[in-house]
Protein backbone atom coordinates (compact mmCIF):
# COMPACT_ATOMS: atom_id res chain seq x y z
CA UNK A 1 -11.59 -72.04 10.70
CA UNK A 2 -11.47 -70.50 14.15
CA UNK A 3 -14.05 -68.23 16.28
CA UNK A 4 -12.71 -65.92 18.20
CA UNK A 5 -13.79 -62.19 20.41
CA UNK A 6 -11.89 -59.13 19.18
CA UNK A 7 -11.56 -55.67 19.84
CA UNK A 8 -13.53 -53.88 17.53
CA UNK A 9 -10.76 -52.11 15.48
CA UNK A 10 -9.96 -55.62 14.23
CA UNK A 11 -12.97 -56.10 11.45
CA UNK A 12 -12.57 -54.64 8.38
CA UNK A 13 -15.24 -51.83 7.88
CA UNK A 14 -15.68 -53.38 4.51
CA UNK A 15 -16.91 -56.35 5.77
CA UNK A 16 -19.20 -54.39 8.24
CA UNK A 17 -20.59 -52.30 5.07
CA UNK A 18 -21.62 -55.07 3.87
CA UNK A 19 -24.92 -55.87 6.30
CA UNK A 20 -25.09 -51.95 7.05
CA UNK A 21 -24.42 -49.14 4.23
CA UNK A 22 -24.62 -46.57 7.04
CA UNK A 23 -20.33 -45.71 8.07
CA UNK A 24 -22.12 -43.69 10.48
CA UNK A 25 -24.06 -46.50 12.06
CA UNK A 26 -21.58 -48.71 12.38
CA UNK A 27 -18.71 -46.33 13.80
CA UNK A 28 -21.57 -45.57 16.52
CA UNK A 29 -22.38 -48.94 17.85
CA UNK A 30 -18.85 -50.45 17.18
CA UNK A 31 -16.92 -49.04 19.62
CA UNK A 32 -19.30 -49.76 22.87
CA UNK A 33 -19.94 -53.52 20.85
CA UNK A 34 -18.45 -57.22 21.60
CA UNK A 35 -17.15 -58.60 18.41
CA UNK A 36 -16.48 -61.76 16.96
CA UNK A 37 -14.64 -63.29 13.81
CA UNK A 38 -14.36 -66.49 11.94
CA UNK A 39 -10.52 -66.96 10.66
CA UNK A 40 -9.75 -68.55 7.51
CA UNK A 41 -5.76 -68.97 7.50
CA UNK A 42 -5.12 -65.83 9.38
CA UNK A 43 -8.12 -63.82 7.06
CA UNK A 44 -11.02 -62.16 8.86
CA UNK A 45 -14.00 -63.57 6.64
CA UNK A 46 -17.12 -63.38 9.05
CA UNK A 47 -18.23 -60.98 11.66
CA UNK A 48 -20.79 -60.83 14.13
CA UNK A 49 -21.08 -57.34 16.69
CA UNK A 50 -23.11 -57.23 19.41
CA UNK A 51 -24.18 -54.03 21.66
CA UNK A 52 -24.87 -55.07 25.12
CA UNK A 53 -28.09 -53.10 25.76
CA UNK A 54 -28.49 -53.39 29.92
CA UNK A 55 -30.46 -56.11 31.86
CA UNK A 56 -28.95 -59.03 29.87
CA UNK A 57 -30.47 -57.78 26.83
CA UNK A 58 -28.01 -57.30 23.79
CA UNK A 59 -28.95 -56.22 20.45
CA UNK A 60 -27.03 -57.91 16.93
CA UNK A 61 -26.07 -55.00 15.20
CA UNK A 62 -24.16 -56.55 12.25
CA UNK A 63 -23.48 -60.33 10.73
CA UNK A 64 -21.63 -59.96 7.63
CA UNK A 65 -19.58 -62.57 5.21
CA UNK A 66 -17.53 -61.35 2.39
CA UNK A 67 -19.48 -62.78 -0.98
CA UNK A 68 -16.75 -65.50 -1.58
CA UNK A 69 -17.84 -67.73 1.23
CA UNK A 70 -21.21 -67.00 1.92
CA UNK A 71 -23.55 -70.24 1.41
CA UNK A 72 -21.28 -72.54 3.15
CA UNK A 73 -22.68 -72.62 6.68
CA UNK A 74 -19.99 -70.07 8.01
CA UNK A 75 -22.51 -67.59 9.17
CA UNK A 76 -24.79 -70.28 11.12
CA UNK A 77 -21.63 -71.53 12.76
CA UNK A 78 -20.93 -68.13 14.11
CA UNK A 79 -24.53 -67.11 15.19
CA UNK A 80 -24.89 -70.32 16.94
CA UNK A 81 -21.44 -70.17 19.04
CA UNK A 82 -22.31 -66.26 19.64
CA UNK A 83 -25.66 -67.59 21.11
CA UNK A 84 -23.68 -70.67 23.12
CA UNK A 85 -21.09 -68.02 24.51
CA UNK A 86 -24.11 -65.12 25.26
CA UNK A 87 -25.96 -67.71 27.26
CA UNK A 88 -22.83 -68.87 29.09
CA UNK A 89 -22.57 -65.58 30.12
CA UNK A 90 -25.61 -65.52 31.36
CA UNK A 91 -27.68 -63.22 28.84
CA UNK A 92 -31.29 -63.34 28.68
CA UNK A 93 -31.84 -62.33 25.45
CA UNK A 94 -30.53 -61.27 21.88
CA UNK A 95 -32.58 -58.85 19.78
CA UNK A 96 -31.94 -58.29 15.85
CA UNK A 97 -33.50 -55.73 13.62
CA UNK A 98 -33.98 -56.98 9.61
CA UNK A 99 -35.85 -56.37 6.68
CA UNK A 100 -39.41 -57.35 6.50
CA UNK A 101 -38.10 -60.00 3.65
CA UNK A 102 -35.38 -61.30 2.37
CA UNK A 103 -32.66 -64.28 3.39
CA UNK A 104 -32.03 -62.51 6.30
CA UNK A 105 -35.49 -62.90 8.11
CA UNK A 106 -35.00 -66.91 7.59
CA UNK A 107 -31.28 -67.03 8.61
CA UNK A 108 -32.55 -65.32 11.77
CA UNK A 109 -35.78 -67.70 12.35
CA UNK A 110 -33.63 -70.77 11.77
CA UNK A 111 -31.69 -69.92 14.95
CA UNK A 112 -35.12 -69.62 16.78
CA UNK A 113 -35.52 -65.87 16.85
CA UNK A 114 -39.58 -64.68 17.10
CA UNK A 115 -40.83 -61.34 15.46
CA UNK A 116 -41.42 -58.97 18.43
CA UNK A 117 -42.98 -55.84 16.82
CA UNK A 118 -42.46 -54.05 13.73
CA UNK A 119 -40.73 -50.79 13.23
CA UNK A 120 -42.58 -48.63 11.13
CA UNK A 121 -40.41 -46.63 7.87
CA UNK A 122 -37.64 -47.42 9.66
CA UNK A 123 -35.26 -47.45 7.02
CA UNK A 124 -37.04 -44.57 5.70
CA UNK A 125 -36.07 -42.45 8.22
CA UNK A 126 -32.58 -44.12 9.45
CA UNK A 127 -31.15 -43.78 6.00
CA UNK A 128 -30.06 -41.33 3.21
CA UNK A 129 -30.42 -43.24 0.12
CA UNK A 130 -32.82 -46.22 -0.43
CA UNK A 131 -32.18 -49.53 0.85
CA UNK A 132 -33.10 -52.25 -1.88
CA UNK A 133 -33.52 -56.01 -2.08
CA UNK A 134 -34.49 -57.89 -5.36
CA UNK A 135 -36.02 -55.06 -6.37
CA UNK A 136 -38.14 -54.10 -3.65
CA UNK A 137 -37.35 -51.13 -1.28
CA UNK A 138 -36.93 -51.63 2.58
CA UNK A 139 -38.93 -49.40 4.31
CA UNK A 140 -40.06 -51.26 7.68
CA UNK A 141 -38.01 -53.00 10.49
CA UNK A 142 -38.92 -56.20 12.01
CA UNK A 143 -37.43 -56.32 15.56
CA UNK A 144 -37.04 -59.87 16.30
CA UNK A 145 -35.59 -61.23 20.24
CA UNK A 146 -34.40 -64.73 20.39
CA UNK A 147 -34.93 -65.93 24.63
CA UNK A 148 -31.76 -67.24 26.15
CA UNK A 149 -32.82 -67.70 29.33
CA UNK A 150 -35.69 -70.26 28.72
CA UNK A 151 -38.43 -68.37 29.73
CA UNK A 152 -40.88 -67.84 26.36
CA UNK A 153 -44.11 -67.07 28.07
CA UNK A 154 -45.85 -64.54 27.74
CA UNK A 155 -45.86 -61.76 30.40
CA UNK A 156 -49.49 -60.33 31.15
CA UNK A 157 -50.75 -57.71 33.31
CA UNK A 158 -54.05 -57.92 34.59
């Protein structure tokens, strides 16, 4: 298994489909987006895209494993060198929008990410059909930021 940055055009959009059902979506954030793969002899099995946002800020747009070998780690593996190589690069933050349940919201509070604010129907309005998860519809966003650059206070003006 090997980690590597790749242009874009060098994920499978079936893999992307998988964590986003919009073509549209992706196709718009892919192209301006740093990408990374795990390799499994040669085979693309896990993605990760990021979309650099300005000010050291980037936003995870997509983390997908084909069904086959999800629950093995793979994901985790990836998230946590993407985080290792984002603050080598001197990034102060990474931001990820998610379900308000689901796998997903743990995966992402595992690797230390913090609910920032909610995004109200969210998938409501962002997508054509409905977006469902054991049986219960997504309809809000949580927006969650994971600090890079150590600084987790909190920022008040008086």
């Amino acid at each position: 298994m090997r980690i590597d940055e790749v242009p874009p055009s060098e994920i499978p959009i079936d893999l992307l489909l998988l964590a986003d059902p919009s073509e549209k979506a992706i196709k718009e954030y892919l192209n301006q987006a740093r990408c990374f793969v795990v390799y499994t002899n040669d085979e693309v099995i896990r993605s990760c895209v990021l979309k650099p946002l300005g000010g050291g800020i980037l936003e995870l747009m997509n983390i997908a494993v084909y069904p086959s070998n999800q629950q093995r780690g793979i994901g985790t593996r990836l998230l946590e060198t993407v985080i290792d190589k984002m603050k080598e690069a001197g990034a102060k933050s990474l931001e990820v929008g998610t379900g308000t349940f689901g796998y997903q919201l743990t995966f992402y509070q595992r690797q230390g990410f913090r609910v920032d604010c909610i995004d109200k129907g969210f998938f409501l309005k962002n997508y054509p059909e409905p977006i469902f998860e054991n049986g219960v519809q997504h309809k809000d966003m949580l927006r969650l930021t994971l600090e890079l650059s150590g600084d987790t206070s909190c920022q008040r003006t008086v």
